[in-house]
C-alpha atoms as a PDB file:
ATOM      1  CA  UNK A   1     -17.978  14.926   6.799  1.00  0.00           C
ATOM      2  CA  UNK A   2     -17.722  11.651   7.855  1.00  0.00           C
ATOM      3  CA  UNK A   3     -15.085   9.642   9.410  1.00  0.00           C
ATOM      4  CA  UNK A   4     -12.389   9.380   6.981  1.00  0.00           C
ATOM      5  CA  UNK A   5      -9.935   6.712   7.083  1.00  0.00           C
ATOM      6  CA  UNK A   6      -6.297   7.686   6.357  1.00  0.00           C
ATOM      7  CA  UNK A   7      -3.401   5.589   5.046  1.00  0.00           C
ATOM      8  CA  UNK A   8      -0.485   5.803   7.282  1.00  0.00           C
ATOM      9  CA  UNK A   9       1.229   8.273   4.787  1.00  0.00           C
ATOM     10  CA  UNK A  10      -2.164  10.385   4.668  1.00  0.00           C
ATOM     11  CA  UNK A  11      -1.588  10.503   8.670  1.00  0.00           C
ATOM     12  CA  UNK A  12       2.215  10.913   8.970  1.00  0.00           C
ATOM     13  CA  UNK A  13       1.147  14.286   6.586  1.00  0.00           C
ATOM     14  CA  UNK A  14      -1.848  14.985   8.713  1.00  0.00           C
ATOM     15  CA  UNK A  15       0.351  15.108  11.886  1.00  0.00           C
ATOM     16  CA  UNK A  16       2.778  17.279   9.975  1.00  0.00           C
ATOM     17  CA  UNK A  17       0.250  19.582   8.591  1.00  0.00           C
ATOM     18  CA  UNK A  18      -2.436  20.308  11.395  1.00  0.00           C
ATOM     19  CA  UNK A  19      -0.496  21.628  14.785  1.00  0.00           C
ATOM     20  CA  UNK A  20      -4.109  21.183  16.288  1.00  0.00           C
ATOM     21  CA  UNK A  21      -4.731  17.525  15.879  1.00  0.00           C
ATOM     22  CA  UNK A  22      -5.521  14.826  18.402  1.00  0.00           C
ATOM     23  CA  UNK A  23      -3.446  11.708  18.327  1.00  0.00           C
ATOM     24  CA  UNK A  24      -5.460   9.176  20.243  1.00  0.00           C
ATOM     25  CA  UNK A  25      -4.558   5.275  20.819  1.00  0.00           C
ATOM     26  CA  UNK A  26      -7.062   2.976  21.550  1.00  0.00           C
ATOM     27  CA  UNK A  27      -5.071  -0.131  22.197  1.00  0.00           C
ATOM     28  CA  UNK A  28      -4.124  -1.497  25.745  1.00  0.00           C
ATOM     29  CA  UNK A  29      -1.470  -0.619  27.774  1.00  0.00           C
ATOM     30  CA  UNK A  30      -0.313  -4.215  26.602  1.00  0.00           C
ATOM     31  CA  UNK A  31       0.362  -3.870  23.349  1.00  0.00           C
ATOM     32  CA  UNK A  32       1.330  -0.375  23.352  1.00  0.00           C
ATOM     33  CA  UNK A  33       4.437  -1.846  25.552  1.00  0.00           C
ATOM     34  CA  UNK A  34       4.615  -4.267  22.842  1.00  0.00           C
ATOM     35  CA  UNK A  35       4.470  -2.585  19.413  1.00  0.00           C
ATOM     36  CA  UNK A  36       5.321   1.155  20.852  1.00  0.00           C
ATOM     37  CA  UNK A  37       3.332   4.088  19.856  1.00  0.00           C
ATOM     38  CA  UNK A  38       3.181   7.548  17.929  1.00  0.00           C
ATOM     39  CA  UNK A  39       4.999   9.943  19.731  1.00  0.00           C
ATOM     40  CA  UNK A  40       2.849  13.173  21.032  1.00  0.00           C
ATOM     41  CA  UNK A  41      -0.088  10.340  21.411  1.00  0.00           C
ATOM     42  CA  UNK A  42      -2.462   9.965  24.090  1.00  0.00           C
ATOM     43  CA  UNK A  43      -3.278   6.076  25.068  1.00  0.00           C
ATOM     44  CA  UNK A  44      -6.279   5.942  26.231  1.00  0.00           C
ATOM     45  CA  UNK A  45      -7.842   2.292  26.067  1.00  0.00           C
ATOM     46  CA  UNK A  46     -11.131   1.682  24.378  1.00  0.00           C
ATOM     47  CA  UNK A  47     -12.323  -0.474  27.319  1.00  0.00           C
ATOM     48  CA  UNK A  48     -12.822   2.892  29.043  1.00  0.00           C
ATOM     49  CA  UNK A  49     -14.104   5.607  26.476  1.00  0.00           C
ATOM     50  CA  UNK A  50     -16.989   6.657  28.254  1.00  0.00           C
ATOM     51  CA  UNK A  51     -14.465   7.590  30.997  1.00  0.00           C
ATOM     52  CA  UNK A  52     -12.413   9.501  29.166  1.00  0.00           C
ATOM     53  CA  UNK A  53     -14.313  10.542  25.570  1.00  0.00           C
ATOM     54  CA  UNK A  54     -15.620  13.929  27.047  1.00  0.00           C
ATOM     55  CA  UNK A  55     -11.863  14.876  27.800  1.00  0.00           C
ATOM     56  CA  UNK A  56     -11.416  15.430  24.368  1.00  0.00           C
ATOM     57  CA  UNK A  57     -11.445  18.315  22.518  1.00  0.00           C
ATOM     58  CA  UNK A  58     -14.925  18.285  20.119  1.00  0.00           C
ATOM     59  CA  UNK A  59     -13.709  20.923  18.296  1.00  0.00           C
ATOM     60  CA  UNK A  60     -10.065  19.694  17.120  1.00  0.00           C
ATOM     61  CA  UNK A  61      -9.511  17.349  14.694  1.00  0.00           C
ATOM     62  CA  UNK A  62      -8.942  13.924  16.186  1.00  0.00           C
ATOM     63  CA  UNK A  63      -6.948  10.925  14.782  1.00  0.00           C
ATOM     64  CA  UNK A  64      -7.646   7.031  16.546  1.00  0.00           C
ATOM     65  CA  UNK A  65      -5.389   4.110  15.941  1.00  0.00           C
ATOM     66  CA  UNK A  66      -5.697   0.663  17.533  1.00  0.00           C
ATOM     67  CA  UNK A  67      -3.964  -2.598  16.264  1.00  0.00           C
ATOM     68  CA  UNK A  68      -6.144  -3.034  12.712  1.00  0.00           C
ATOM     69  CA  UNK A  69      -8.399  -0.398  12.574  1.00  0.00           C
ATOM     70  CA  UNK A  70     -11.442  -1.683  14.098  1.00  0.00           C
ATOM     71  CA  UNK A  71     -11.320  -0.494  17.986  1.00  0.00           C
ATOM     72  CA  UNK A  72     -10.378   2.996  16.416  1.00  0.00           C
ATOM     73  CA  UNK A  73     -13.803   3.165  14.434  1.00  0.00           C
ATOM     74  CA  UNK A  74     -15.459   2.464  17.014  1.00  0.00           C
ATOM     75  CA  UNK A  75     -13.922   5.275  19.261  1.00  0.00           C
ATOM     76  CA  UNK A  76     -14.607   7.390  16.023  1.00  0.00           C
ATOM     77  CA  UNK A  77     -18.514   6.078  15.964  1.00  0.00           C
ATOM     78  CA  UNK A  78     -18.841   6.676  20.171  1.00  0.00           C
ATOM     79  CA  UNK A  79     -17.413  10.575  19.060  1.00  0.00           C
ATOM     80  CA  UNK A  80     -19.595  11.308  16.589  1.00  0.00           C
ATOM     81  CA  UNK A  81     -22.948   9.335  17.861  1.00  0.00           C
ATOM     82  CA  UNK A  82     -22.868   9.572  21.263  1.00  0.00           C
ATOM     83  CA  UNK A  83     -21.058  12.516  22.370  1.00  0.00           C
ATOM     84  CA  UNK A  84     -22.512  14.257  18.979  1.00  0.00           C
ATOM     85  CA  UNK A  85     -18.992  15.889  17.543  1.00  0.00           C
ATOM     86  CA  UNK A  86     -20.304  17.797  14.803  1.00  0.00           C
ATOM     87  CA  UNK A  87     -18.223  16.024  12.010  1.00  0.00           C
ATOM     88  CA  UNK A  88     -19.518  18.400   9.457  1.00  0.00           C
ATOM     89  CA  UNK A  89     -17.368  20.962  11.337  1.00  0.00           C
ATOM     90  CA  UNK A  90     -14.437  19.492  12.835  1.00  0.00           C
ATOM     91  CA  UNK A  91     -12.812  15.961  11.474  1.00  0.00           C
ATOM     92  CA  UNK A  92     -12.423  12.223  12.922  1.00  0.00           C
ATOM     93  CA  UNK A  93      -9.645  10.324  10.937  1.00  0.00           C
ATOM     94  CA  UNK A  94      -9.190   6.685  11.281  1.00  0.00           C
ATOM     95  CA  UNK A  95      -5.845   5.111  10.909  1.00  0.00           C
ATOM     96  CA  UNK A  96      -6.647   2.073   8.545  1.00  0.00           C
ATOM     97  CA  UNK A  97      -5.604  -1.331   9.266  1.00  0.00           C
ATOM     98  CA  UNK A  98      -4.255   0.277  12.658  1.00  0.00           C
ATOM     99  CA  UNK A  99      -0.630  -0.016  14.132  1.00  0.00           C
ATOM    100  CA  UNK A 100      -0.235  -3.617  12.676  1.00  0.00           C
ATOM    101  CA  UNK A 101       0.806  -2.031   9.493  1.00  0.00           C
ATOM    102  CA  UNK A 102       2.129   1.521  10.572  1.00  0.00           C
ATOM    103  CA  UNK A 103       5.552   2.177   9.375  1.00  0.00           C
ATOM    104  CA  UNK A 104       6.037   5.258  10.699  1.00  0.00           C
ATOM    105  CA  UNK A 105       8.336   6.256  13.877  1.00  0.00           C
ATOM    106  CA  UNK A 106       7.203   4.721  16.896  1.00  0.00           C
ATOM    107  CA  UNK A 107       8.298   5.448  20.655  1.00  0.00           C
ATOM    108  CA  UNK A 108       8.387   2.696  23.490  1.00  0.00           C
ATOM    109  CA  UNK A 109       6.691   4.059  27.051  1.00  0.00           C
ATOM    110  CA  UNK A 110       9.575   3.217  29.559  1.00  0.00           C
ATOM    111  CA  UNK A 111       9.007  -0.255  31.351  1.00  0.00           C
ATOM    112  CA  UNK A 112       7.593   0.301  34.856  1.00  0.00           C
ATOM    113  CA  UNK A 113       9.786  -1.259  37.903  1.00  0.00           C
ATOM    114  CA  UNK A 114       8.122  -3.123  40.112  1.00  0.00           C
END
């Protein structure tokens, strides 16, 4: 299967439905600060995927988001092409047009003091 992009209602039932998914952000530690994130995701920038890809679990469905949807395709691509997650087995989902348009509850990491 290949990557399938999901409307934020598709994911909202996706995170609902499958206790086994990976919720992954791909934005910066920026504008998750800004805009908040899903809660129960992890943020892991897409500056640094080769650090971090292999950490995942290949054979649980996995969910990316960014800010419109393009960052999180890629992170979906580097999963499937590079690493070589059998997609025929185990899903990628890509949250279109990204956290810009999500409506769904978000959760605000707590502002570090300096």
């Amino acid at each position: 299967m290949p990557v399938v992009n999901v409307s934020n209602e598709e994911l909202r039932q996706l995170i609902q439905d499958t206790p086994d998914l990976q919720l992954v952000d791909v934005r910066t530690p920026e504008e998750v600060q800004e805009t908040g994130y899903i809660a129960g995701s992890l943020t892991l920038p897409v500056q640094t995927i080769a650090d971090w890809a292999g950490t995942l679990d290949a054979t649980r469905p996995i969910a990316f988001m960014c800010r419109g949807g393009v960052r999180s395709l890629y992170a979906c691509d580097y999963m499937e092409n590079v690493l070589k997650m059998d997609t025929s087995a185990v899903p990628l989902y890509n949250l279109e047009h990204g956290m810009s348009h999500y409506d769904g509850d978000v959760v605000y990491p707590e502002a570090s003091n300096p």
